[in-house]
Protein backbone atom coordinates (compact mmCIF):
# COMPACT_ATOMS: atom_id res chain seq x y z
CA UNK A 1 0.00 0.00 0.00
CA UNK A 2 1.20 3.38 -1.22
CA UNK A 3 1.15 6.53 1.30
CA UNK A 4 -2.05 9.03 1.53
CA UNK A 5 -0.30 12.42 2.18
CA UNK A 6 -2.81 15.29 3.30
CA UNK A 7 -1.51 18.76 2.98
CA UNK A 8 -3.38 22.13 2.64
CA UNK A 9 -2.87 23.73 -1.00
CA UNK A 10 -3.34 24.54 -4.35
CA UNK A 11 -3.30 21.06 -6.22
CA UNK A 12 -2.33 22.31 -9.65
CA UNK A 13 1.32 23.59 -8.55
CA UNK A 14 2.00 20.25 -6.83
CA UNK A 15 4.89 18.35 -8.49
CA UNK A 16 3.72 14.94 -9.02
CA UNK A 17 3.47 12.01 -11.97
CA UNK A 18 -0.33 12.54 -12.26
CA UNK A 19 -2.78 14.84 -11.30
CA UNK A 20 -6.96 13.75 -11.05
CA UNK A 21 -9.51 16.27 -11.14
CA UNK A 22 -13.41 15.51 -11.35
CA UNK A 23 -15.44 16.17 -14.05
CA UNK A 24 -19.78 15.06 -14.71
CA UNK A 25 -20.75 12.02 -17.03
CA UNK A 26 -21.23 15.02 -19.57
CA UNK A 27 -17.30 15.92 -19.30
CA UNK A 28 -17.95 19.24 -17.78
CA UNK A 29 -15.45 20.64 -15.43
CA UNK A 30 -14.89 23.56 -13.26
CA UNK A 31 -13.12 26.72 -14.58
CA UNK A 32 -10.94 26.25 -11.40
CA UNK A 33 -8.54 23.49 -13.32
CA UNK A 34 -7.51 25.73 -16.12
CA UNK A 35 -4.52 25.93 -15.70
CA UNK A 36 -3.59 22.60 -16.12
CA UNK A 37 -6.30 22.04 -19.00
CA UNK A 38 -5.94 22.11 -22.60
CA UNK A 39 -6.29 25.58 -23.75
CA UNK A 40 -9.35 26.95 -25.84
CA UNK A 41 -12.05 24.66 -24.25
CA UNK A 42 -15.59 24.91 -25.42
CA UNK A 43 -18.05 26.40 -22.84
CA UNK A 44 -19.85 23.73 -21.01
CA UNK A 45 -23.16 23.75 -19.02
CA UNK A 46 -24.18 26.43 -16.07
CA UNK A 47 -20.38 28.40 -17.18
CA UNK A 48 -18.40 24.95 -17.19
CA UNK A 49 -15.86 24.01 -19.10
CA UNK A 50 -16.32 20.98 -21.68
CA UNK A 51 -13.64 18.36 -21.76
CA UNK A 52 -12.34 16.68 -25.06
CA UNK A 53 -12.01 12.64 -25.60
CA UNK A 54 -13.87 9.82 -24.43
CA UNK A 55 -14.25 8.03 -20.93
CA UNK A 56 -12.71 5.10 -20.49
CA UNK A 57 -14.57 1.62 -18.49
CA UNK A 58 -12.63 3.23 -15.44
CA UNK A 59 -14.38 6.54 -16.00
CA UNK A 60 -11.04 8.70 -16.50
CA UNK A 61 -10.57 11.07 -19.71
CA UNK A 62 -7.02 11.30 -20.39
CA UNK A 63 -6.13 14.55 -20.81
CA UNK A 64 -2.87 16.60 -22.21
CA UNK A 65 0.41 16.21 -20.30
CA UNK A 66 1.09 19.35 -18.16
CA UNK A 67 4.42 20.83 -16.59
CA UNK A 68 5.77 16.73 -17.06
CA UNK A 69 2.59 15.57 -15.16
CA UNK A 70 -0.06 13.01 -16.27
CA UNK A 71 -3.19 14.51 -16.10
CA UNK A 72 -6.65 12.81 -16.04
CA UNK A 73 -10.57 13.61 -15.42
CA UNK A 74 -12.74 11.34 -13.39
CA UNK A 75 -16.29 11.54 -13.41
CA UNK A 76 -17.31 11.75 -10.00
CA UNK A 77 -20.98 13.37 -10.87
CA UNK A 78 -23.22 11.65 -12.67
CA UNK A 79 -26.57 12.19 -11.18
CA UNK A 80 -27.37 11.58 -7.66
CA UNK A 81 -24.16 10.72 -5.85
CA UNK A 82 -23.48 9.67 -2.00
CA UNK A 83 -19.98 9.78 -0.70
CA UNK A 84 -19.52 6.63 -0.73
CA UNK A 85 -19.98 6.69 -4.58
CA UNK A 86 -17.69 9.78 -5.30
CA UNK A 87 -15.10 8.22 -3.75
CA UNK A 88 -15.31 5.11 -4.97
CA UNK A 89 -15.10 6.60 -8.56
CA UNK A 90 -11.96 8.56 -7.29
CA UNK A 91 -10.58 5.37 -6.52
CA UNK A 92 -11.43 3.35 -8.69
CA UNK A 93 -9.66 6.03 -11.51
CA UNK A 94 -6.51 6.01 -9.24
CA UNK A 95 -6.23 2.47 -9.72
CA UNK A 96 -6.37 3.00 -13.58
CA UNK A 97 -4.21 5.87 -13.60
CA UNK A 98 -1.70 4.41 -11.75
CA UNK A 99 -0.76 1.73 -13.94
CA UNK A 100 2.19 1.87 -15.94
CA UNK A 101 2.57 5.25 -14.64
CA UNK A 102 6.48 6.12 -13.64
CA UNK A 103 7.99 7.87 -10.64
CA UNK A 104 9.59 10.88 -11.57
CA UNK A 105 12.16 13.31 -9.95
CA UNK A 106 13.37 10.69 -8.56
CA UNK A 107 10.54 9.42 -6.28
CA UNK A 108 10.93 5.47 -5.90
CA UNK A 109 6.87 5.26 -6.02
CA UNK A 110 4.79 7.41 -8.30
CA UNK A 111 2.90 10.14 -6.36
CA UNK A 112 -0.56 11.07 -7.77
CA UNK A 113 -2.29 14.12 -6.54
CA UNK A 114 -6.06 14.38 -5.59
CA UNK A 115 -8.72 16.81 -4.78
CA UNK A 116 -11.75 16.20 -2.08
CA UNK A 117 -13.77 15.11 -4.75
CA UNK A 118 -17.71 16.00 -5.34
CA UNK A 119 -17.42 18.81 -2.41
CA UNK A 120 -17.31 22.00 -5.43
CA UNK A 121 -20.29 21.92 -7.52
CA UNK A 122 -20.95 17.93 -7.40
CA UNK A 123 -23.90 18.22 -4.93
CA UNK A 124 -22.19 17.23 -1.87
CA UNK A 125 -20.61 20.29 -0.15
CA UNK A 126 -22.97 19.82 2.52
CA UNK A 127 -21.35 16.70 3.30
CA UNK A 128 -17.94 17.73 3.22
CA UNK A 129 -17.26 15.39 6.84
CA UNK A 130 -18.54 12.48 5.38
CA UNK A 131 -16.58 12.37 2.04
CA UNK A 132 -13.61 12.96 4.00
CA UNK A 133 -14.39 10.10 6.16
CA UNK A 134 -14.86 7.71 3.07
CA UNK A 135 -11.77 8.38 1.71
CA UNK A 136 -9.63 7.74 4.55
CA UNK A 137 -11.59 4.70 4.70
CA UNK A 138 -10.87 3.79 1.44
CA UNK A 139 -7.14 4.80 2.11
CA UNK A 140 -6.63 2.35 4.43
CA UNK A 141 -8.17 -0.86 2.47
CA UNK A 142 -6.49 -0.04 -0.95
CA UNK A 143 -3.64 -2.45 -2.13
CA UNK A 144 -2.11 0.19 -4.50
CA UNK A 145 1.37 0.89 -5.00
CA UNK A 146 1.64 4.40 -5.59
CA UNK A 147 1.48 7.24 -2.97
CA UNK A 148 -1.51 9.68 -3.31
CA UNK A 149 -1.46 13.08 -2.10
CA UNK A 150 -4.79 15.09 -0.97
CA UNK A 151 -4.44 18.39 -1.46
CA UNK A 152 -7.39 20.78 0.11
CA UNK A 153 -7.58 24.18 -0.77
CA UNK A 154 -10.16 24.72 1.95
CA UNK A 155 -8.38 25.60 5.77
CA UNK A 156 -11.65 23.63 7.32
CA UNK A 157 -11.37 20.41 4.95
CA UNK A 158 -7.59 20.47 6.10
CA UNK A 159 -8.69 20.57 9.98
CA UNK A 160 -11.45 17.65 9.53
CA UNK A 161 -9.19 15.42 7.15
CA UNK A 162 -6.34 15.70 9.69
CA UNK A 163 -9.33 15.56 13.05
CA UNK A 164 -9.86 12.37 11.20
CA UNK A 165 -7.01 10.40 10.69
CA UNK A 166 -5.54 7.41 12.84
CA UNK A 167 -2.20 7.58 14.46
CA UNK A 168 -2.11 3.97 14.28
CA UNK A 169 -2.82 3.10 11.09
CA UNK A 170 -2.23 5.84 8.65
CA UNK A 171 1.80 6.11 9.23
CA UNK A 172 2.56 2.50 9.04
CA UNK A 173 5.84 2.47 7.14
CA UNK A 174 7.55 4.85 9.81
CA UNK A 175 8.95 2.91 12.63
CA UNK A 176 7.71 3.77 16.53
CA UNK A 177 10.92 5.61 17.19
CA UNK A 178 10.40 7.73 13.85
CA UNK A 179 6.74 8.71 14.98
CA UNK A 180 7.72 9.72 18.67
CA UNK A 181 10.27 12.31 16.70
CA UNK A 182 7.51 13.51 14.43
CA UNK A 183 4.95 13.95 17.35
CA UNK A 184 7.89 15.61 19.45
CA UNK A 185 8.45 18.26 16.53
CA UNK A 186 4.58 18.53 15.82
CA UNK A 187 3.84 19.39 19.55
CA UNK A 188 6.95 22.25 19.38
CA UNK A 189 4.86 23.31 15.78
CA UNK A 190 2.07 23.57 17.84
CA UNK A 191 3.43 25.70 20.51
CA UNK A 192 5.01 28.15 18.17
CA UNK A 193 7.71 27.10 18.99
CA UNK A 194 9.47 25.91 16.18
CA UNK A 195 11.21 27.77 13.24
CA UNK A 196 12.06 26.19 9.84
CA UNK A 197 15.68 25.93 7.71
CA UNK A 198 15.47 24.44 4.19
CA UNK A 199 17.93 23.30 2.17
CA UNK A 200 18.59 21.88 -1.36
CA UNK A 201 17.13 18.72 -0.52
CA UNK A 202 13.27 19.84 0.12
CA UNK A 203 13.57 20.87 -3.97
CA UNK A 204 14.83 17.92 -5.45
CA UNK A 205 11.34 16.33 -5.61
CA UNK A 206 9.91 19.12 -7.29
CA UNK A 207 12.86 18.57 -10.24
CA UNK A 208 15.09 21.00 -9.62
CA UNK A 209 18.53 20.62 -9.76
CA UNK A 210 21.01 20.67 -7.18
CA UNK A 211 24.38 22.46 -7.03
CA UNK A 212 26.20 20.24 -8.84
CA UNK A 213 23.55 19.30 -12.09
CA UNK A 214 22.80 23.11 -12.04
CA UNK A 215 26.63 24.16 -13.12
CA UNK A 216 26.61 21.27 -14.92
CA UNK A 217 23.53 22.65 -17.09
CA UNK A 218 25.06 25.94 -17.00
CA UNK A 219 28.16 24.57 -18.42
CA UNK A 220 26.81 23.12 -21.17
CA UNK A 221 24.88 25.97 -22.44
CA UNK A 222 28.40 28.05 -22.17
CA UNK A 223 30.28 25.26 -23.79
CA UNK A 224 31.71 24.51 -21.44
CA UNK A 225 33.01 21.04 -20.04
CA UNK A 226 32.01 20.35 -16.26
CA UNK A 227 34.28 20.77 -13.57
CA UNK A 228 36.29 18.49 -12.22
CA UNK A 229 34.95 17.01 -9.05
CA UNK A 230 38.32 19.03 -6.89
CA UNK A 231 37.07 22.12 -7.95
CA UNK A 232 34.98 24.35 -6.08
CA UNK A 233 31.63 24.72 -6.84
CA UNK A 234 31.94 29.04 -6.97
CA UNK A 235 34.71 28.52 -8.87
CA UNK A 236 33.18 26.54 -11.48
CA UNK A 237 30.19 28.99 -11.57
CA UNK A 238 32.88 32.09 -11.84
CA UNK A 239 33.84 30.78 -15.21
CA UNK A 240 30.46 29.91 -16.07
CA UNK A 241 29.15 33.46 -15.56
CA UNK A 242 32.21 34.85 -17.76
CA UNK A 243 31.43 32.71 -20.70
CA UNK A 244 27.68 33.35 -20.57
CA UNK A 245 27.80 37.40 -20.31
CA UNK A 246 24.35 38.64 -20.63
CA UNK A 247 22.82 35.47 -20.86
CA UNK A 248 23.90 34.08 -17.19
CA UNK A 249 20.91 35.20 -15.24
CA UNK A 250 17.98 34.70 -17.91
CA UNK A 251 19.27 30.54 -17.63
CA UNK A 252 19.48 30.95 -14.04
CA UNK A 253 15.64 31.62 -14.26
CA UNK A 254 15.06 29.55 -16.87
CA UNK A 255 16.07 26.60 -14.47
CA UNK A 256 15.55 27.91 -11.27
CA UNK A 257 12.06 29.76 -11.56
CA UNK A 258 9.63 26.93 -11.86
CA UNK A 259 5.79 27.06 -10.89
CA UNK A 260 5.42 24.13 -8.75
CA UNK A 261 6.34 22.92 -5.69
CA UNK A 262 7.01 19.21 -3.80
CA UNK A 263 4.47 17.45 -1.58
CA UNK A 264 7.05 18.55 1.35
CA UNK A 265 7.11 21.90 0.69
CA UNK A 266 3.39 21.59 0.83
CA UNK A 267 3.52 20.17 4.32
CA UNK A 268 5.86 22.62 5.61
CA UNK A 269 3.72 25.35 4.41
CA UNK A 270 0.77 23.81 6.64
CA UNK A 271 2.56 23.74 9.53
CA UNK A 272 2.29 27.58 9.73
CA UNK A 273 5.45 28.23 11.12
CA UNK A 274 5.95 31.96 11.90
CA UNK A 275 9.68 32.37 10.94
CA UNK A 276 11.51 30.17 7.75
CA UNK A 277 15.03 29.89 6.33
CA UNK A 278 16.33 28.21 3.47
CA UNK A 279 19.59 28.67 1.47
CA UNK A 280 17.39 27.44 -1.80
CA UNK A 281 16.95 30.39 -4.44
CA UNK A 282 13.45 28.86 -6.21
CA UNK A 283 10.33 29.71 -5.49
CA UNK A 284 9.19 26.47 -4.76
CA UNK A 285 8.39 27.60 -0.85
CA UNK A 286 6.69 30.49 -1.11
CA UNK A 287 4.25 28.93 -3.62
CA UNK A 288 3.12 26.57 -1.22
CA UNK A 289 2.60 29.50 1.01
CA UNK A 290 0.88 31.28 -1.44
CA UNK A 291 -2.56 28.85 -0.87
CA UNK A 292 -2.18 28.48 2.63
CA UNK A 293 -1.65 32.02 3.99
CA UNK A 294 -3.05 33.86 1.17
CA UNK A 295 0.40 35.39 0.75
CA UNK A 296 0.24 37.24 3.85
CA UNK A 297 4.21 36.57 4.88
CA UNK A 298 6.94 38.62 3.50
CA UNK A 299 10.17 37.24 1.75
CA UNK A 300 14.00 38.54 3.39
CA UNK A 301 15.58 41.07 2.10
CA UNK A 302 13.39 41.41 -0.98
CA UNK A 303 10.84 42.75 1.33
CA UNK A 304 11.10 43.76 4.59
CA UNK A 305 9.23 42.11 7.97
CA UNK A 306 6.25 43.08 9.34
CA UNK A 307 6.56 41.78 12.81
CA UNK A 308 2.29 40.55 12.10
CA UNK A 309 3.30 38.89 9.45
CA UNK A 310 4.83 35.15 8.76
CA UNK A 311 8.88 35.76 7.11
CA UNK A 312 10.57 33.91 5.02
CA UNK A 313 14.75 34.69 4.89
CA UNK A 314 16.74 33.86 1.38
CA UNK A 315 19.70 33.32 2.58
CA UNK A 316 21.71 32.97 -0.34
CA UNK A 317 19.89 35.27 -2.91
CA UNK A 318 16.45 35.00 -4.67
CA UNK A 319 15.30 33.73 -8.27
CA UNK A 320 12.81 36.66 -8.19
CA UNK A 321 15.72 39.17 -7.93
CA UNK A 322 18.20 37.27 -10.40
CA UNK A 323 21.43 39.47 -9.53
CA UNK A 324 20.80 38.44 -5.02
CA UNK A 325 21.99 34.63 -6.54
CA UNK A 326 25.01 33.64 -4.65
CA UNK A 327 27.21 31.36 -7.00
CA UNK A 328 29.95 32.49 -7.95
CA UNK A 329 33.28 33.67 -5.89
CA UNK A 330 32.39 37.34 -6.65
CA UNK A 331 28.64 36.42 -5.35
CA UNK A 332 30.26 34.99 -2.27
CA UNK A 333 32.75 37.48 -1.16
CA UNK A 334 30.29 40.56 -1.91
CA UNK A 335 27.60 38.13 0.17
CA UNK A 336 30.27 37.60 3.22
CA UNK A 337 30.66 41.23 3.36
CA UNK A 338 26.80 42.55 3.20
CA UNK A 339 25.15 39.39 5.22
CA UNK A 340 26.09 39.83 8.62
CA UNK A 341 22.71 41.10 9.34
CA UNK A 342 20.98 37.97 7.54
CA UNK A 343 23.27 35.61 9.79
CA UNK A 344 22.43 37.46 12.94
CA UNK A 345 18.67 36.20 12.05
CA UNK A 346 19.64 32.69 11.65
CA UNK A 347 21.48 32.96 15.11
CA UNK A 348 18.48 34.91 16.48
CA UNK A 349 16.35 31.92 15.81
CA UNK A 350 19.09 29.18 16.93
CA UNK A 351 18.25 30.85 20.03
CA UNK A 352 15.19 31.82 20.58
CA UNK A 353 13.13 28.83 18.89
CA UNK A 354 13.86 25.17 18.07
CA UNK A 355 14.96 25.38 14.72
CA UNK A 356 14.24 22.65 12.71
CA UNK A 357 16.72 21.67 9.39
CA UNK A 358 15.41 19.72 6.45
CA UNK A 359 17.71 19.25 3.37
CA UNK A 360 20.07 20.66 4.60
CA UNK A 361 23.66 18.98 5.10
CA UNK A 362 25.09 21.46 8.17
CA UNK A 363 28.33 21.28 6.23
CA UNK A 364 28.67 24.97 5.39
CA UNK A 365 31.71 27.21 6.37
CA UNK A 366 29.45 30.15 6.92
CA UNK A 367 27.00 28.24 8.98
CA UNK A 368 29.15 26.64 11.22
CA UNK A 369 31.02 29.92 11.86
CA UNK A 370 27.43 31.58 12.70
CA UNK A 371 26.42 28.65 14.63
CA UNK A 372 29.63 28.08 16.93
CA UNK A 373 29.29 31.24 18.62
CA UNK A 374 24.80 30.61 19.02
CA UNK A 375 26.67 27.45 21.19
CA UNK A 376 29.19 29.98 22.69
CA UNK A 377 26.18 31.91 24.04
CA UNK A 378 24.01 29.47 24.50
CA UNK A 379 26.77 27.33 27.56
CA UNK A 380 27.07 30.66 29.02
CA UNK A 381 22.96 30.94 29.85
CA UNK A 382 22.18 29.53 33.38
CA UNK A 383 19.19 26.90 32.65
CA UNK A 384 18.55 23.74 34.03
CA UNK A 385 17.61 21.24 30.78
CA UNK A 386 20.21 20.75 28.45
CA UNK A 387 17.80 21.13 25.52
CA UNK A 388 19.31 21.84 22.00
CA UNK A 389 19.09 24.64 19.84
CA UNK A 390 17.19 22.54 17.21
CA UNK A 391 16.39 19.03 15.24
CA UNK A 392 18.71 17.73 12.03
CA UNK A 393 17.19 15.06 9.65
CA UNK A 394 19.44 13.35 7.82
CA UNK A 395 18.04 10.60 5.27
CA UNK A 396 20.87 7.64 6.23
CA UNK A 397 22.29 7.29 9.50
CA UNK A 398 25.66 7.59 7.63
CA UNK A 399 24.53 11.48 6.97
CA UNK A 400 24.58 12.33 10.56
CA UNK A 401 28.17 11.79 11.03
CA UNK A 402 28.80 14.03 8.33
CA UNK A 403 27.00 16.69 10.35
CA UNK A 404 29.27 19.84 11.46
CA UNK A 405 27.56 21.29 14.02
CA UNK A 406 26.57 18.95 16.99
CA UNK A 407 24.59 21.36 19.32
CA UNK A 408 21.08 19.60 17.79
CA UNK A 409 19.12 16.75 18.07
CA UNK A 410 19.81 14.04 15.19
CA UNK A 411 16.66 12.32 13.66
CA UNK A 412 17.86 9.84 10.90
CA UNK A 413 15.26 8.60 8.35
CA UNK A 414 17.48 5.19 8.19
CA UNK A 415 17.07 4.81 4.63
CA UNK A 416 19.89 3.06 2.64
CA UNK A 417 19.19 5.23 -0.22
CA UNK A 418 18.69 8.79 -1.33
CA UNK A 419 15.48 8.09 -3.26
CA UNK A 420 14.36 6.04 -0.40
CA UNK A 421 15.40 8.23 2.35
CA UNK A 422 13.32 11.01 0.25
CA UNK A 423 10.45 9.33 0.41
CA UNK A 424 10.23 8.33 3.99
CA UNK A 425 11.23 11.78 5.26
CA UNK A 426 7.74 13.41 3.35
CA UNK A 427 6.22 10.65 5.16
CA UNK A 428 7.55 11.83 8.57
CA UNK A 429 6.72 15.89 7.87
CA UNK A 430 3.25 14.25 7.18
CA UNK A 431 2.79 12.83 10.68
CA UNK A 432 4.54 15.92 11.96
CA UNK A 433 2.17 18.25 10.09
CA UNK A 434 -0.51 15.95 11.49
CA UNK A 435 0.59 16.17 14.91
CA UNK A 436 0.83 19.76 14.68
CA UNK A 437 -2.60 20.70 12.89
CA UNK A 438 -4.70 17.87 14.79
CA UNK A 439 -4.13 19.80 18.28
CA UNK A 440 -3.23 23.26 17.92
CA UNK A 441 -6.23 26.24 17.62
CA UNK A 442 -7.13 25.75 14.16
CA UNK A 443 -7.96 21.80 14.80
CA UNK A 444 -11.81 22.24 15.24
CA UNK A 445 -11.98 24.91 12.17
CA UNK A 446 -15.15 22.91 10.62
CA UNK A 447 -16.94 22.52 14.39
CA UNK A 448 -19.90 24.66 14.03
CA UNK A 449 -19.64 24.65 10.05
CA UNK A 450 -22.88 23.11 8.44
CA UNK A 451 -21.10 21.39 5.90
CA UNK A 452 -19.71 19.17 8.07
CA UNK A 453 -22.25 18.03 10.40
CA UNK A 454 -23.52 14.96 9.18
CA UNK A 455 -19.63 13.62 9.97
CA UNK A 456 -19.72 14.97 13.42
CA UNK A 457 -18.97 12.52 16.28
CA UNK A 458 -20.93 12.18 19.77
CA UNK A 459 -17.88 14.52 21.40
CA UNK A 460 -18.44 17.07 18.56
CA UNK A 461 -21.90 17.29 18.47
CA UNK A 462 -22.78 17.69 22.35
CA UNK A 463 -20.27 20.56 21.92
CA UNK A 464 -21.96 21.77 18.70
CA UNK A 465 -25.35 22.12 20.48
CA UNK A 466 -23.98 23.76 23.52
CA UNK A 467 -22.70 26.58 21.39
CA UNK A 468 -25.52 27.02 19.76
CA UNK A 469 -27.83 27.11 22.85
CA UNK A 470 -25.16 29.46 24.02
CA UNK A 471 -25.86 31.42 20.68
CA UNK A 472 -29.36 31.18 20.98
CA UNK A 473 -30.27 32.29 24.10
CA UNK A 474 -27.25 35.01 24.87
CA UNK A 475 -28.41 38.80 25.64
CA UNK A 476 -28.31 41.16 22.62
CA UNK A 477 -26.84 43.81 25.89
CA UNK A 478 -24.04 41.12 26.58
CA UNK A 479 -22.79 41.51 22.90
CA UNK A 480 -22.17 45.16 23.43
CA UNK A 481 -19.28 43.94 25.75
CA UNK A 482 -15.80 44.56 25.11
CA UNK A 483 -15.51 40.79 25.59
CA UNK A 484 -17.78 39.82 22.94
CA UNK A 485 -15.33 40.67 19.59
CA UNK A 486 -13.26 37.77 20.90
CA UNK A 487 -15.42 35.57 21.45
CA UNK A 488 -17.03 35.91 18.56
CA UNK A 489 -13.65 35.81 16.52
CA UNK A 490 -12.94 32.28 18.26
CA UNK A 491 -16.68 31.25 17.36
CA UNK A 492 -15.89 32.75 13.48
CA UNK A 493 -12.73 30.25 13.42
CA UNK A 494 -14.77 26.86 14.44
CA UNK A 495 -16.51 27.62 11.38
CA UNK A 496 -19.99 29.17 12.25
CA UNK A 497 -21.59 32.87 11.16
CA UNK A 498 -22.47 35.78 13.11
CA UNK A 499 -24.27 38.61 11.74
């Protein structure tokens, strides 16, 4: 059985092998696809759009290849439709798609990404709970090989999948020691307590290049052959950028400034974390963000913080600002003399938050410098735990040797390969992400939503009512009360209206 990732999102930026999006027995879809449908599509009933091609026995439509991904229609309308139905359908084309498909990016499983089917306009967004519910269901008796990921645009679909999932069942290829880390780094996430570094490794999935294929890309469209594996990686890049001229930074985007974004970057961005780092220069980060916060963070230094605001530091340079890229030995010694500011923030967070480092290989010069003297500090401060300034993962245990700073907790993903070790670590930020959504404020977003009721358990529903009795019967003088704006803001985020 593959892996059911839930993240919250916008589906069509996900990198993946296939992506399945519903359609009606008549093959009209929503306008919301477009950008991952063929272009010029007829108009379709009530302002849909109409699909080309036939359905196949499974019910799918196979549709034109977009951004390297498969994509496919499913009918999951066709009349009157239960959950149970809908998701069988979803299913059901899942199993179709996923045959003969091949992992990409180099995933070891293919990873096929999914909506919350029928919930839109397919007559069954009043029973958002129980399609939810059906699916996970389904999850967990499917024999399928490839990994799905369900991506929900909605912040209140996000809260009920994750209400609804089983800590016993749903993370079954992660070993009891590998869940206690995730649930210890999900319970900091729901504190606020933890702060994010990225490195090259959360992009790899999505298809970018690292360091070395990126000069090696470079290279060839200068003409040049690729460096030998003694030389140093700015140095390479410093001859690079004199044989291209003009033309360095318009490859740079060209390879670097992609629309999409990993299943991992899409569970980071659900975590919420207040305050991010990564040393990556794509994009691939704050598009995640994008559908989760409604771009309400700011990126460092391109923009500057607003202390109300989520931040996200680019540590070495931006793809949105071509000439902040730090490559090259120019890049590097102009970077070393303007960035002392920029590493202060890094430190501020090694000691102020648990910092948590994901693809990152705590091998750099720079870092190490920064972080020796957070340690300095940190042995000076009278306390009585000997906690650590943050969590490493490392995707083979041989990686954490390789580690250069040691003032952090280790978490090895005990792979014995890279693909394999890639795979298993999305797995773990999924139970992490679960751990942190299922029990901080935002867990019981869909409470008092009506869309959701018909899922609600005995627990939910005795709480329901008691709010709404509260509702019902509370004097119109008490709502003049400086008290009332916040507790109707907390009433506003379980998911109910107040006029």
């Amino acid at each position: 059985m593959g892996h059911l990732f839930v993240a919250q999102g916008d589906l069509t930026k996900l990198a993946c092998d296939a992506v399945l999006v519903p359609c009606d027995s008549r093959l009209n879809i929503s306008r919301v696809w477009s950008s991952i449908l063929p272009t010029g599509l007829p108009a379709g009933d009530a302002g849909w759009l109409r699909l080309p091609g036939e359905i196949s026995n499974a019910g799918v439509v196979r549709l034109d290849d977009h951004d390297g991904r498969r994509v496919c229609a499913f009918v999951a309308v066709d009349g009157r439709m239960t959950p149970e139905g809908v998701v069988r359908r979803m299913w059901a084309a899942i199993d179709h798609v996923s045959q003969r498909l091949e992992a990409g990016d180099g995933r070891i499983r293919p990873l096929i990404g999914v909506p919350l089917p029928g919930t839109g306009e397919g007559g069954l967004s009043g029973r958002r709970g129980e399609v939810i519910e059906r699916l996970l269901d389904q999850y967990r008796n499917a024999e399928g090989s490839c990994d799905v990921a369900l991506v929900l645009f909605d912040r209140r679909d996000f809260a009920a999948a994750q209400n609804r999932r089983d800590p016993d069942r749903d993370w079954t290829e992660l070993t009891d020691e590998l869940k206690t880390e995730a649930d210890r780094l999900g319970e900091l996430g729901r504190r606020g307590q933890l702060s994010l570094f990225l490195g090259a490794g959360v992009s790899r999935p999505a298809g970018l290049p690292d360091w070395t294929v990126l000069l090696q890309r470079l290279a060839d469209e200068a003409g040049l052959p690729h460096a030998a594996e003694d030389t140093a990686p700015e140095d390479a890049a410093t001859d690079i950028r004199a044989k291209l001229g003009d033309r360095y930074y318009g490859l740079l985007s060209a390879l670097l400034d992609i629309q999409r974004h990993a299943v991992g970057h899409a569970l980071l961005a659900s975590l919420r974390v207040q305050k991010m780092v990564t040393t990556n220069f794509d994009p691939c980060l704050e598009l995640a963000l994008d559908s989760v916060v409604a771009r309400e963070y700011r990126v460092l230094a391109r923009e500057l913080a607003d202390g109300s605001m989520p931040w996200l530091l680019k540590l070495n340079g931006d793809i949105k600002v071509p000439k902040s890229v730090v490559l090259t030995r120019d890049d590097f010694r102009q970077h070393e003399a303007e960035s002392q500011a920029l590493r202060g923030v890094v430190q501020g967070l090694l000691l102020t938050s648990h910092l948590l480092f994901v693809g990152y290989s705590l091998r750099e010069q720079s870092f190490l410098a920064l972080a020796s003297e957070v340690t300095r500090v940190r042995q000076r401060a009278s306390h009585d735990d000997k906690s650590r300034a943050g969590t490493a993962i490392a995707l083979m245990d041989s990686a954490v040797a390789d580690f250069g700073y040691q003032d952090l907790y280790s978490v090895s993903m005990g792979a014995s390969s890279f693909a394999e070790g890639a795979r298993r670590l999305e797995i773990f930020l999924d139970r992490l992400c679960w751990r942190a959504a299922s029990s901080d404020e935002r867990a019981a977003q869909y409470l008092l939503d009506d869309d959701y009721r018909s899922a609600l358990r005995p627990n939910e529903h005795a709480l329901r009512d008691s709010v709404y009795e509260f509702l019902n019967t509370v004097d119109p003088v008490a709502k003049t009360s400086p008290g009332w704006s916040r507790i109707a803001e907390t009433l506003r985020g379980m998911g109910t209206t107040l006029e």
